[in-house]
Protein backbone atom coordinates (compact mmCIF):
# COMPACT_ATOMS: atom_id res chain seq x y z
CA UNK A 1 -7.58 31.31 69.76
CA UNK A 2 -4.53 29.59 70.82
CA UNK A 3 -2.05 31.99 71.52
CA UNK A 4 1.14 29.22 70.66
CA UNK A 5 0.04 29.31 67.38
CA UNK A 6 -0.14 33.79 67.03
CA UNK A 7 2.76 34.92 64.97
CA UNK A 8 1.92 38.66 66.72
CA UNK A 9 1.74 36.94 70.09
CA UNK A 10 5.79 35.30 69.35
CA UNK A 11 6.81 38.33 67.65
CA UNK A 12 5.81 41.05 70.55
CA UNK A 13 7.62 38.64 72.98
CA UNK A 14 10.57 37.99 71.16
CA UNK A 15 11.01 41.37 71.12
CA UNK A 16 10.60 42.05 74.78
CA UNK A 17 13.24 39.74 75.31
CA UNK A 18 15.82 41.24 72.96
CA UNK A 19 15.12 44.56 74.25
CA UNK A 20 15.76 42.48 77.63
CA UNK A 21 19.01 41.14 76.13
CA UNK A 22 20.14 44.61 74.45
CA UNK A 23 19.61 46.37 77.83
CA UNK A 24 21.90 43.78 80.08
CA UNK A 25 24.71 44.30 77.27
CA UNK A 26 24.51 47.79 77.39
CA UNK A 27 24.86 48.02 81.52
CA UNK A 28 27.53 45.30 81.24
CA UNK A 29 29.57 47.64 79.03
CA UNK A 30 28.85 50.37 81.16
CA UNK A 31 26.69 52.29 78.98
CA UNK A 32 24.45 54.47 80.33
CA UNK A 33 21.76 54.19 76.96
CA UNK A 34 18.34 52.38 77.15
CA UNK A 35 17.89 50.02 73.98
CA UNK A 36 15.63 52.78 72.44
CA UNK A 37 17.93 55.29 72.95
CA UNK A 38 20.61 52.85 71.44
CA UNK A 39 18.37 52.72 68.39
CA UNK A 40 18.50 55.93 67.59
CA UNK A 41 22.03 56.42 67.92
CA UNK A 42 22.76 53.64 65.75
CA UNK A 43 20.70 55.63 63.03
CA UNK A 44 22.18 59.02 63.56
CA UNK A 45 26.17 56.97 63.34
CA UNK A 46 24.85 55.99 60.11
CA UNK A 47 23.59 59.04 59.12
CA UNK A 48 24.18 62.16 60.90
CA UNK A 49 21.97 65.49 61.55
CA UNK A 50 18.21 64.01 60.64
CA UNK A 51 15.49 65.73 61.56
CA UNK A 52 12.90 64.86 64.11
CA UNK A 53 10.35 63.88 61.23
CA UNK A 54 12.86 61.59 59.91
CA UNK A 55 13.92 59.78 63.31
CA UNK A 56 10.01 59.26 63.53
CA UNK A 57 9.25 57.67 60.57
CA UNK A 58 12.15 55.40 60.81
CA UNK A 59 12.15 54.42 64.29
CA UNK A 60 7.86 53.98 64.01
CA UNK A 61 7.64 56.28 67.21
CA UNK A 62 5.12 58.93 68.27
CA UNK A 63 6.52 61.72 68.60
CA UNK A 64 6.21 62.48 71.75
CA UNK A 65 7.98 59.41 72.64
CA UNK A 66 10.74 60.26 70.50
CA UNK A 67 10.93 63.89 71.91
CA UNK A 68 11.53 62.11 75.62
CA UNK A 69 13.91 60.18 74.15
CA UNK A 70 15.75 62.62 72.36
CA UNK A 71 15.61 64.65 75.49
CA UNK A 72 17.63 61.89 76.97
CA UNK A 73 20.57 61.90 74.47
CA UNK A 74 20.47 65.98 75.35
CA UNK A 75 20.87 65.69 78.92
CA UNK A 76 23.64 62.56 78.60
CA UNK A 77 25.31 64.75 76.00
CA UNK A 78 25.68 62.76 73.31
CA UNK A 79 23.43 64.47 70.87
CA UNK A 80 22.00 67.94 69.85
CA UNK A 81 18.82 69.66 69.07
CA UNK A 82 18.76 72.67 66.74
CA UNK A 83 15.88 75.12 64.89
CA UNK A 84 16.63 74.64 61.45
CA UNK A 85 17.04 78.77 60.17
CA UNK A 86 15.09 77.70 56.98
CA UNK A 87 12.11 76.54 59.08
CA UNK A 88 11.66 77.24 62.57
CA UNK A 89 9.13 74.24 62.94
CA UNK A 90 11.75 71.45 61.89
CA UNK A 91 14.42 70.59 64.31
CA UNK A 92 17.54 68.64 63.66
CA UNK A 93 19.23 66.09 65.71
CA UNK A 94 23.04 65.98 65.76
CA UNK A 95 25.78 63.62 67.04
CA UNK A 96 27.93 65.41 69.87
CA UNK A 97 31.34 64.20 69.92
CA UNK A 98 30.71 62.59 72.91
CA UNK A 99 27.97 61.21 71.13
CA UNK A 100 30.50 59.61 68.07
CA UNK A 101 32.87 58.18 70.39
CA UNK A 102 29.88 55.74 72.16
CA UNK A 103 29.71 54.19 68.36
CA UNK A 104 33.06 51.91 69.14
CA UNK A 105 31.82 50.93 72.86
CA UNK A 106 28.64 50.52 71.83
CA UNK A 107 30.17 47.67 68.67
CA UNK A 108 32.00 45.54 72.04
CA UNK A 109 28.82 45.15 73.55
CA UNK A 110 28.50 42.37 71.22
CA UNK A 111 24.63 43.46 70.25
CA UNK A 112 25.88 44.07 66.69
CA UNK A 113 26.96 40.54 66.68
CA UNK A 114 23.33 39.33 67.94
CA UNK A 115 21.29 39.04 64.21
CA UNK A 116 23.82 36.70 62.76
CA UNK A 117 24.01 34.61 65.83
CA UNK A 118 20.80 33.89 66.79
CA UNK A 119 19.67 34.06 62.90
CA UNK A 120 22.47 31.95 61.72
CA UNK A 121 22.09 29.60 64.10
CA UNK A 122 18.89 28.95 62.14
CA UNK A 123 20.15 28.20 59.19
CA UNK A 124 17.54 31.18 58.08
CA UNK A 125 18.93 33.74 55.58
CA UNK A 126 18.83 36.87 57.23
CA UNK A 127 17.64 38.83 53.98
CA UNK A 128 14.22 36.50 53.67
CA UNK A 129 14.20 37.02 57.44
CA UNK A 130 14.08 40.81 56.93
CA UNK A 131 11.61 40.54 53.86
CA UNK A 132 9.02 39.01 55.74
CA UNK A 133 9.48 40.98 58.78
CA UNK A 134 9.70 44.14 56.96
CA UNK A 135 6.84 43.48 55.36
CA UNK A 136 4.62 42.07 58.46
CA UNK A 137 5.71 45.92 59.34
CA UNK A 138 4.25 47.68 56.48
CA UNK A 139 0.98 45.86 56.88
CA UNK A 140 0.54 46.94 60.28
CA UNK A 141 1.27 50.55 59.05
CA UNK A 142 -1.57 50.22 56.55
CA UNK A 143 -3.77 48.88 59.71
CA UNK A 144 -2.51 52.02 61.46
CA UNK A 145 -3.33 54.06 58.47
CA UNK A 146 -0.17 55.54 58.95
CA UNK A 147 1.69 54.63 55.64
């Protein structure tokens, strides 16, 4: 097979290099946040207090991978873990305020800014783009057997 020609091949190394790209920005603004942790910050700004489960499923994680990196956030101090009283098994992840004020820093990193550069510079429309990404995604979820 020629690997030029693998769509999986392009897409795993694209994203290397914008986890690459989203890591310098970060440093440069003096944020002390790994891309992955970034991620997940992003998602509790939007939504606040989700539960592990929910953090999983969205950011496609095992969830041991996602406890390390939730760990992370704890010991920075810019999020919270807590039992939920209804069920004891189900733990809920919370913004600190420490946690809310990294949302403006982390919008002057210019990473926000990223999808409509590089995608507009394509002429592309960012909505097809995310259709047929999104649902290269769900097929590999089927493969996984995890959807």
């Amino acid at each position: 097979m020629d690997i030029s020609t693998s769509i999986t091949f392009h897409v795993t190394r694209t994203g290397i290099l914008l986890r690459r790209l989203t890591a310098r920005k970060l440093r440069q603004a003096g944020l002390d946040i790994t891309p992955e942790e970034s991620v997940l910050l992003n998602q509790l700004w939007d939504r606040d207090k989700q539960g592990l489960s929910e953090l999983a499923e969205w950011s496609v994680k095992e969830r041991s991978t996602l406890t390390r990196q939730i760990d992370g956030l704890v010991r920075k101090g810019y999020v919270t873990r807590k039992h939920l009283s209804t069920d004891r098994r189900s733990i809920e992840v919370r913004l600190t305020t420490k946690g809310k004020g990294l949302k403006a820093k982390f919008e002057n990193t210019g990473i926000p800014q990223l999808d409509k550069d590089f995608v507009g510079s394509l002429g592309v429309q960012p909505d097809k783009l995310l259709a047929i990404l999104a649902a290269i995604r769900e097929a590999a979820l089927l493969e996984l057997d995890e959807k």
